[in-house]
ModelCIF file with pLDDT and N, C-alpha, C, O atoms, coordinates in Angstrom:
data_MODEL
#
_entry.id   MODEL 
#
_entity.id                         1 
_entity.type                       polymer 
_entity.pdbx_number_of_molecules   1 
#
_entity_poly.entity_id                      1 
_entity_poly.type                           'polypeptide(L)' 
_entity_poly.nstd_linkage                   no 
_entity_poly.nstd_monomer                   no 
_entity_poly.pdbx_seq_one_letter_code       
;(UNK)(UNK)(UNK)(UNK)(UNK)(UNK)(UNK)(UNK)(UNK)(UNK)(UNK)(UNK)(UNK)(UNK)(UNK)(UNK)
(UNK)(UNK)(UNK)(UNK)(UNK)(UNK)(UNK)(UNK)(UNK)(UNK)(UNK)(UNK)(UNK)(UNK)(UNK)(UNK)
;
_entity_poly.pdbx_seq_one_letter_code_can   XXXXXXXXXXXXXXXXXXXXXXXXXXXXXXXX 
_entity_poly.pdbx_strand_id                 A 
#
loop_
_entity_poly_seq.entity_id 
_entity_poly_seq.num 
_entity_poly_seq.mon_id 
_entity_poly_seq.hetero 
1 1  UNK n 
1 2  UNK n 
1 3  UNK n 
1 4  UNK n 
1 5  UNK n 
1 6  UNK n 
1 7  UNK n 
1 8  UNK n 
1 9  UNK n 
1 10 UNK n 
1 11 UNK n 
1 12 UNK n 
1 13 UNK n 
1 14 UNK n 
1 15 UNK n 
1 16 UNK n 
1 17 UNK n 
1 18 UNK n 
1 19 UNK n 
1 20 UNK n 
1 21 UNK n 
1 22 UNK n 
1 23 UNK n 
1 24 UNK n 
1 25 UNK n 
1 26 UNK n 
1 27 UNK n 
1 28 UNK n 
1 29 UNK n 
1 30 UNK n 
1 31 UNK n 
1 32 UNK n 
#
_struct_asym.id          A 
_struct_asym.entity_id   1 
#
loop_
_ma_qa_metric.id 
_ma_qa_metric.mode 
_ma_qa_metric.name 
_ma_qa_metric.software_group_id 
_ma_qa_metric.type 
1 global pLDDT . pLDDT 
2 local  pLDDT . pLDDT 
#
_ma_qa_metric_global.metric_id      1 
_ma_qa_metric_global.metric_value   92.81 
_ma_qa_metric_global.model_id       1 
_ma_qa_metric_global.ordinal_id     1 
#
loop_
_ma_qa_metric_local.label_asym_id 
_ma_qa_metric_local.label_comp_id 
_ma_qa_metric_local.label_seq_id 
_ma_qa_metric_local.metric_id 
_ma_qa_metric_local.metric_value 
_ma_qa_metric_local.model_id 
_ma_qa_metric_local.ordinal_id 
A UNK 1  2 89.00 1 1  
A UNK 2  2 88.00 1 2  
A UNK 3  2 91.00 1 3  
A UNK 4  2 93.00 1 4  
A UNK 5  2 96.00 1 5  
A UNK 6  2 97.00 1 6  
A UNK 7  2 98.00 1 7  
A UNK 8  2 98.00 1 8  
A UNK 9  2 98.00 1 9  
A UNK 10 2 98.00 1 10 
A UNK 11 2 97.00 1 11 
A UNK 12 2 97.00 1 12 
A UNK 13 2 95.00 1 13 
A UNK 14 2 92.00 1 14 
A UNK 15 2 83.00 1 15 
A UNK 16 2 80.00 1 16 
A UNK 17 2 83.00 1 17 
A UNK 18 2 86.00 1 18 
A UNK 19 2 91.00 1 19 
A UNK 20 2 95.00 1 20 
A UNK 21 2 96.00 1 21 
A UNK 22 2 97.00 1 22 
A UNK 23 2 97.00 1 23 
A UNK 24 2 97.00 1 24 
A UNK 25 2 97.00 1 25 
A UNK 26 2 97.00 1 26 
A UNK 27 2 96.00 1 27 
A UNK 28 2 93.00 1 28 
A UNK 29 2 88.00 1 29 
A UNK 30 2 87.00 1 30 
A UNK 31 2 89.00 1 31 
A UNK 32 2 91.00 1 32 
#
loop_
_atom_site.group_PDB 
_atom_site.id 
_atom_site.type_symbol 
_atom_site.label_atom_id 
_atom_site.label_alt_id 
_atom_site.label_comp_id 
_atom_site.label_asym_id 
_atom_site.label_entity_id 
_atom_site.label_seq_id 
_atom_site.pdbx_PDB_ins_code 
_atom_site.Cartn_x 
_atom_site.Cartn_y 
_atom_site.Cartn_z 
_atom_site.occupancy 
_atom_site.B_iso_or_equiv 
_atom_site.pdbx_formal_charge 
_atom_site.auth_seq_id 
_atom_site.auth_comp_id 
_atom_site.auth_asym_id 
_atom_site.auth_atom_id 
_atom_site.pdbx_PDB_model_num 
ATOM 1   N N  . UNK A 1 1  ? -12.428 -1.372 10.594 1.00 89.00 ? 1  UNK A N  1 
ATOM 2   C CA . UNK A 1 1  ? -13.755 -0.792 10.347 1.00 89.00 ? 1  UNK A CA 1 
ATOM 3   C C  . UNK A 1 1  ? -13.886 -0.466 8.869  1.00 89.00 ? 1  UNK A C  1 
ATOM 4   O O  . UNK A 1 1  ? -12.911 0.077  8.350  1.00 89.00 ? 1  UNK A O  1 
ATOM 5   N N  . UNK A 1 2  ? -15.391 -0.824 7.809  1.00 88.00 ? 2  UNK A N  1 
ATOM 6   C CA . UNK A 1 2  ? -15.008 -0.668 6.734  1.00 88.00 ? 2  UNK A CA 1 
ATOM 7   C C  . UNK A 1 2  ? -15.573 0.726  6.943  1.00 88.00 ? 2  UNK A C  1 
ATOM 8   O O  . UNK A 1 2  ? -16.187 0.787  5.877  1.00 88.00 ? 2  UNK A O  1 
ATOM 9   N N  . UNK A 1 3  ? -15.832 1.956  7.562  1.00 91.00 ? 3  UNK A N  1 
ATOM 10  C CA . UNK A 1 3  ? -16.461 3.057  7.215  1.00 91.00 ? 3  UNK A CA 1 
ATOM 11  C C  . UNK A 1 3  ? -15.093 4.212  6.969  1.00 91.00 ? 3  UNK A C  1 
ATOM 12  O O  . UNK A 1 3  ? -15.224 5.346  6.508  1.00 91.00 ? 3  UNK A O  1 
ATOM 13  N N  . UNK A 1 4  ? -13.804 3.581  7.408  1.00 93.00 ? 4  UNK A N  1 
ATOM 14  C CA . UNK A 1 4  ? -12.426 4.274  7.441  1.00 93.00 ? 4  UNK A CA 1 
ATOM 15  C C  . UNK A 1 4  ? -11.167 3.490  6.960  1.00 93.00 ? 4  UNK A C  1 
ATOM 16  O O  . UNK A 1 4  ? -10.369 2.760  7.547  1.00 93.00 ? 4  UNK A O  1 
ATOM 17  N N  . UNK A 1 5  ? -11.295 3.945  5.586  1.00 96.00 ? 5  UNK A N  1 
ATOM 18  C CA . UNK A 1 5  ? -10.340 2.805  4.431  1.00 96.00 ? 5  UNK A CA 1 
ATOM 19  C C  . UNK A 1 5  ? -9.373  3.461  4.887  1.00 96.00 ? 5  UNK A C  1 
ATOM 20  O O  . UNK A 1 5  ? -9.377  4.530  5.498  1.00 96.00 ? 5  UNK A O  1 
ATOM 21  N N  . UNK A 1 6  ? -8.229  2.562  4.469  1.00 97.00 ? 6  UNK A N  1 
ATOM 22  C CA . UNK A 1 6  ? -6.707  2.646  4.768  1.00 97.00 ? 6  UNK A CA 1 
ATOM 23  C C  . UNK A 1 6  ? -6.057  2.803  3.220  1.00 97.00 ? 6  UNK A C  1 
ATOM 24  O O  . UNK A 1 6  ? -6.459  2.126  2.274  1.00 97.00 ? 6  UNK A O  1 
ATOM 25  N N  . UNK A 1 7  ? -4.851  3.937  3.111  1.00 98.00 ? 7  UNK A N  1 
ATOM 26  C CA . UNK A 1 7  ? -4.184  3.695  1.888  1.00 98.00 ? 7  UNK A CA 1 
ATOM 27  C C  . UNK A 1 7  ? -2.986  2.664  1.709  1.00 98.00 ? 7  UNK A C  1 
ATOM 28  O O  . UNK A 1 7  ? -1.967  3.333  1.876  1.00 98.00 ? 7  UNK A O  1 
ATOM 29  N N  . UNK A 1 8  ? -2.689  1.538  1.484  1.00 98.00 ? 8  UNK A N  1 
ATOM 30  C CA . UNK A 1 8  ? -1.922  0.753  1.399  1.00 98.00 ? 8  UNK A CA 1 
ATOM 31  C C  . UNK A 1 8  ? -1.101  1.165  0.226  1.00 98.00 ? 8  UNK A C  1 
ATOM 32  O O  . UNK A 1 8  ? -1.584  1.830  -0.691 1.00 98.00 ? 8  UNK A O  1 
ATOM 33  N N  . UNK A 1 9  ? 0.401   0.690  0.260  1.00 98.00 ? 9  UNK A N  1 
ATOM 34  C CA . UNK A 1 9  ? 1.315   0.943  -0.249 1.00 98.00 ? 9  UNK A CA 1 
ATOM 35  C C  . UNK A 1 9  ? 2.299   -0.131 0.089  1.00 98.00 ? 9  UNK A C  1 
ATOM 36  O O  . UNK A 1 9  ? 2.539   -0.498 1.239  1.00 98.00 ? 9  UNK A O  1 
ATOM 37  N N  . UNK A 1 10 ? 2.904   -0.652 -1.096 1.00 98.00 ? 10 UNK A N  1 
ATOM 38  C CA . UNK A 1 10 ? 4.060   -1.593 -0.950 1.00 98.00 ? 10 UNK A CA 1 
ATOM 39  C C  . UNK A 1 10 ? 5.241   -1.241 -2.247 1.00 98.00 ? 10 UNK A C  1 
ATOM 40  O O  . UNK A 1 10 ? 5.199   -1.502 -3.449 1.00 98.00 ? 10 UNK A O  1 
ATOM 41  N N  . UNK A 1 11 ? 6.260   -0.550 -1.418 1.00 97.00 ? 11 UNK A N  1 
ATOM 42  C CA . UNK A 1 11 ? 7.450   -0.277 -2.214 1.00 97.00 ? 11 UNK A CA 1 
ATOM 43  C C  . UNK A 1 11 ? 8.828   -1.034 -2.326 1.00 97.00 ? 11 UNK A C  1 
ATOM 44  O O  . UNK A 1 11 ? 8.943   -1.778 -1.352 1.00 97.00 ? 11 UNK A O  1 
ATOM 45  N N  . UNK A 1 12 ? 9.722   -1.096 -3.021 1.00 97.00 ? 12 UNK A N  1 
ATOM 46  C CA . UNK A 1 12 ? 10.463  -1.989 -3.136 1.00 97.00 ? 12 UNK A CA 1 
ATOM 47  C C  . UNK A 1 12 ? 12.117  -0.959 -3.382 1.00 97.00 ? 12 UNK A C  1 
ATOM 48  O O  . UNK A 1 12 ? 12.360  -0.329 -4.411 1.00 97.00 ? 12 UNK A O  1 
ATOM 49  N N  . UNK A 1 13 ? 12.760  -1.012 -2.537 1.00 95.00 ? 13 UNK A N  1 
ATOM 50  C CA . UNK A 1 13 ? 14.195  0.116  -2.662 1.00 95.00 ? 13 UNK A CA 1 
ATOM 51  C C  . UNK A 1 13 ? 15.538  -0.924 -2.402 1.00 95.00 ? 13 UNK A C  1 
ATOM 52  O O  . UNK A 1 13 ? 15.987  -1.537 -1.433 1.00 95.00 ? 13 UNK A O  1 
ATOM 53  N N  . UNK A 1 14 ? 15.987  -0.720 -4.149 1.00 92.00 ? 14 UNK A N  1 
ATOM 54  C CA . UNK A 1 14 ? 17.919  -1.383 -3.996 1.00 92.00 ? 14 UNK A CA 1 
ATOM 55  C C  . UNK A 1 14 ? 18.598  -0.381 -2.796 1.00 92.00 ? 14 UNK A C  1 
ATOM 56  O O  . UNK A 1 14 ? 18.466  0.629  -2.105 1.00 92.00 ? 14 UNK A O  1 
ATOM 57  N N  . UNK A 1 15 ? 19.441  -1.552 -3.156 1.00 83.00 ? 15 UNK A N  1 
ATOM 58  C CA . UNK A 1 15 ? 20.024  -0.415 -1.488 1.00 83.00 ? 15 UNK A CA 1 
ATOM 59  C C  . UNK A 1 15 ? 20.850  0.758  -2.616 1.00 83.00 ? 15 UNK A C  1 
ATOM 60  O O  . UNK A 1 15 ? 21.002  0.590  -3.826 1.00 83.00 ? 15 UNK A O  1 
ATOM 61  N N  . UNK A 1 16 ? 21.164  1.588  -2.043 1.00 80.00 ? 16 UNK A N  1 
ATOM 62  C CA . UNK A 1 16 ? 21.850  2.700  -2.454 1.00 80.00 ? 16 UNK A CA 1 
ATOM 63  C C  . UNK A 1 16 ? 20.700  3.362  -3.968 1.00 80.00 ? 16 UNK A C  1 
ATOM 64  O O  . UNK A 1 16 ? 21.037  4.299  -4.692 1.00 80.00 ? 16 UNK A O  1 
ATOM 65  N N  . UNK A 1 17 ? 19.408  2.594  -4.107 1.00 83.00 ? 17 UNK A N  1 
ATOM 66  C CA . UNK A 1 17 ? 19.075  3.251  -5.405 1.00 83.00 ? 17 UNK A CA 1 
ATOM 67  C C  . UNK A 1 17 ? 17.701  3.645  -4.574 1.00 83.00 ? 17 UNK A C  1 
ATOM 68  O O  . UNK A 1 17 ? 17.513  3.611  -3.358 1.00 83.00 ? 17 UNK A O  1 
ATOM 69  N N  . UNK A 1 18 ? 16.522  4.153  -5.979 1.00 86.00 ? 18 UNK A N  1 
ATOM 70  C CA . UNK A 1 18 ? 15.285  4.673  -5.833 1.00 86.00 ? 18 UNK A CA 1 
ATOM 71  C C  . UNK A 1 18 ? 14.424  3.317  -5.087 1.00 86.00 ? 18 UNK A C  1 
ATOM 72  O O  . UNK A 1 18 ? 14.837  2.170  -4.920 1.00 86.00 ? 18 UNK A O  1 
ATOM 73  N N  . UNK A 1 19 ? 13.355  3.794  -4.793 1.00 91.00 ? 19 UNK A N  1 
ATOM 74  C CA . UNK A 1 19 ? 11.947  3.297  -4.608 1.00 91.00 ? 19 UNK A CA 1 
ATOM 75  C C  . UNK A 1 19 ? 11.115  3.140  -5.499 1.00 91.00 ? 19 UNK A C  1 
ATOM 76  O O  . UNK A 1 19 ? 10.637  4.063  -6.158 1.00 91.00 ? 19 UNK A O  1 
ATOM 77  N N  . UNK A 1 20 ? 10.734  1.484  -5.678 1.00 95.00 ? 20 UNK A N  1 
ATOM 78  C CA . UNK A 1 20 ? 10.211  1.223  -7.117 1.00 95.00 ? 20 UNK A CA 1 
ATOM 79  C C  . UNK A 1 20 ? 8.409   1.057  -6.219 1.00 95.00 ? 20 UNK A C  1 
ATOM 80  O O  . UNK A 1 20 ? 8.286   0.249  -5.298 1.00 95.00 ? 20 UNK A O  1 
ATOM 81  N N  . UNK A 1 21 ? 7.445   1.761  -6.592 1.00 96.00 ? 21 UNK A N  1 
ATOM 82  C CA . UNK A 1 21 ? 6.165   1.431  -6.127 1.00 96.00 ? 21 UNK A CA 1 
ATOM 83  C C  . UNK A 1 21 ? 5.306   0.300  -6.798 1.00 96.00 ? 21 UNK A C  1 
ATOM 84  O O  . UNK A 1 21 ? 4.808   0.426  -7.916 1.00 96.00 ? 21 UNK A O  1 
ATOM 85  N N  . UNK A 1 22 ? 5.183   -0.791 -6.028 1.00 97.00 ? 22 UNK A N  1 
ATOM 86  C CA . UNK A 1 22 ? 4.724   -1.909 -6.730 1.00 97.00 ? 22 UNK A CA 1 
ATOM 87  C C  . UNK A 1 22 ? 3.485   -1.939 -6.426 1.00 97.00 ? 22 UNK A C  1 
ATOM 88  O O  . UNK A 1 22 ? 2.820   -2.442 -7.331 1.00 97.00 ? 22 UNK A O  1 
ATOM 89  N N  . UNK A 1 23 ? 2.876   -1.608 -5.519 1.00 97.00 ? 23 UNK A N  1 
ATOM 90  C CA . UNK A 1 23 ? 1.354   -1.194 -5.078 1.00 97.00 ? 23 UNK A CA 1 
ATOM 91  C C  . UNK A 1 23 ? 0.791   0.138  -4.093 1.00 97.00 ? 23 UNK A C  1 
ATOM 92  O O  . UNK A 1 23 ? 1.167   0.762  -3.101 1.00 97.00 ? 23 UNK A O  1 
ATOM 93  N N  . UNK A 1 24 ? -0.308  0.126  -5.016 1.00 97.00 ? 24 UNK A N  1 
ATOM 94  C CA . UNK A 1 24 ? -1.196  1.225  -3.897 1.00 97.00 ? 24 UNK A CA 1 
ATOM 95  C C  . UNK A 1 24 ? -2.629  0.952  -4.324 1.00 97.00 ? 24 UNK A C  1 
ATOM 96  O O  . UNK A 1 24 ? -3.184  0.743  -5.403 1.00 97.00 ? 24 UNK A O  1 
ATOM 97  N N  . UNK A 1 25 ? -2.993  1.031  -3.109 1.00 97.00 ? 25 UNK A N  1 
ATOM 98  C CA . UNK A 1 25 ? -4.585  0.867  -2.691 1.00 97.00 ? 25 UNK A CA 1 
ATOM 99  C C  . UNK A 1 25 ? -5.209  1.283  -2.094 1.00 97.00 ? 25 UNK A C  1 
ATOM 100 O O  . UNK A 1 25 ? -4.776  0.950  -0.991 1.00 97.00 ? 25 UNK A O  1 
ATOM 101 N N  . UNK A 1 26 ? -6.256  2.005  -1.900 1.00 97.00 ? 26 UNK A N  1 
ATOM 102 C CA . UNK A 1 26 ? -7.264  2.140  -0.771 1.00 97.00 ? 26 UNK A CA 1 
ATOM 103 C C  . UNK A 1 26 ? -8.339  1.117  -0.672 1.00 97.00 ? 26 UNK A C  1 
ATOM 104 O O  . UNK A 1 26 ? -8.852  0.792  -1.742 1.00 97.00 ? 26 UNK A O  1 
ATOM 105 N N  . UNK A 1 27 ? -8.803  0.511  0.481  1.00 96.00 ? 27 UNK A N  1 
ATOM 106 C CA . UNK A 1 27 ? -9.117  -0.340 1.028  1.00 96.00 ? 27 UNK A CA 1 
ATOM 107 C C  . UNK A 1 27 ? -10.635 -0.353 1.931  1.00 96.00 ? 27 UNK A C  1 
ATOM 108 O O  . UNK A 1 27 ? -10.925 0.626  2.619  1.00 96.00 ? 27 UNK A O  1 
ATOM 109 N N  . UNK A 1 28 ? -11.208 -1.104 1.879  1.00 93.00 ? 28 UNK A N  1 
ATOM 110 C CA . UNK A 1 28 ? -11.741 -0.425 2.927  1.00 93.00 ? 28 UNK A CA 1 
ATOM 111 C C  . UNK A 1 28 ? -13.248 -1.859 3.339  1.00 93.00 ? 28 UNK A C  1 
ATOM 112 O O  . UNK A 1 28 ? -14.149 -1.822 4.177  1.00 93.00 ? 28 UNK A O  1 
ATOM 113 N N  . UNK A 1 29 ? -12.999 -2.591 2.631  1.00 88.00 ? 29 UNK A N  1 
ATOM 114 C CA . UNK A 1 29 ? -13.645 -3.939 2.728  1.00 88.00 ? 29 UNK A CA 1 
ATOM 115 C C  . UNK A 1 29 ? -14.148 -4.638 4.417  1.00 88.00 ? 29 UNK A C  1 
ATOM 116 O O  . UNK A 1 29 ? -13.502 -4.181 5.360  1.00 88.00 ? 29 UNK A O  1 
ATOM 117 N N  . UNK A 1 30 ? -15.021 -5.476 4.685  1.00 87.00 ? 30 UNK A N  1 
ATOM 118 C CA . UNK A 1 30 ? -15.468 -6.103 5.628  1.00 87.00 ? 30 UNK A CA 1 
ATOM 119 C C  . UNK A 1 30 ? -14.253 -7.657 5.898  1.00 87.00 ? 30 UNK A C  1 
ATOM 120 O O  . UNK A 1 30 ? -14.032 -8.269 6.943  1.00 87.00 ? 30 UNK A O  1 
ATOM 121 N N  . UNK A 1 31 ? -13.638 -7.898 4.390  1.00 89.00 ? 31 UNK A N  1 
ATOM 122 C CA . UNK A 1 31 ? -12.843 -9.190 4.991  1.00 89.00 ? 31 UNK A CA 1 
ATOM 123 C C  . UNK A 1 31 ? -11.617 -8.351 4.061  1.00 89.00 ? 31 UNK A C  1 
ATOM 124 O O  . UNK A 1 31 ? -11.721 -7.235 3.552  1.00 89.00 ? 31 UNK A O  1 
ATOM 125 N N  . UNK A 1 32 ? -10.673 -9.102 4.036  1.00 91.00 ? 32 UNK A N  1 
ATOM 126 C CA . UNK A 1 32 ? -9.372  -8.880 3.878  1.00 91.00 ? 32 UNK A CA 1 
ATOM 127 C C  . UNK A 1 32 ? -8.936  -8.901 2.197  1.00 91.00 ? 32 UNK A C  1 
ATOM 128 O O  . UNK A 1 32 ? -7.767  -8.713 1.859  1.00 91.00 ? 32 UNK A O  1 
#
């Protein structure tokens, strides 16, 4: 539904290290 955007997030974690944040978005479009 576009009236209830979604926050998207795509993170990227070495093993044993941090979380590198490679995206964030809110969204909220009719197509993709």
């Amino acid at each position: 539904r576009d009236d209830v955007p979604v926050d998207f997030a795509i993170t990227v974690r070495r093993l044993g290290g941090d979380a590198v944040t490679l995206l964030e978005e809110t969204y909220s479009g009719s197509d993709w």
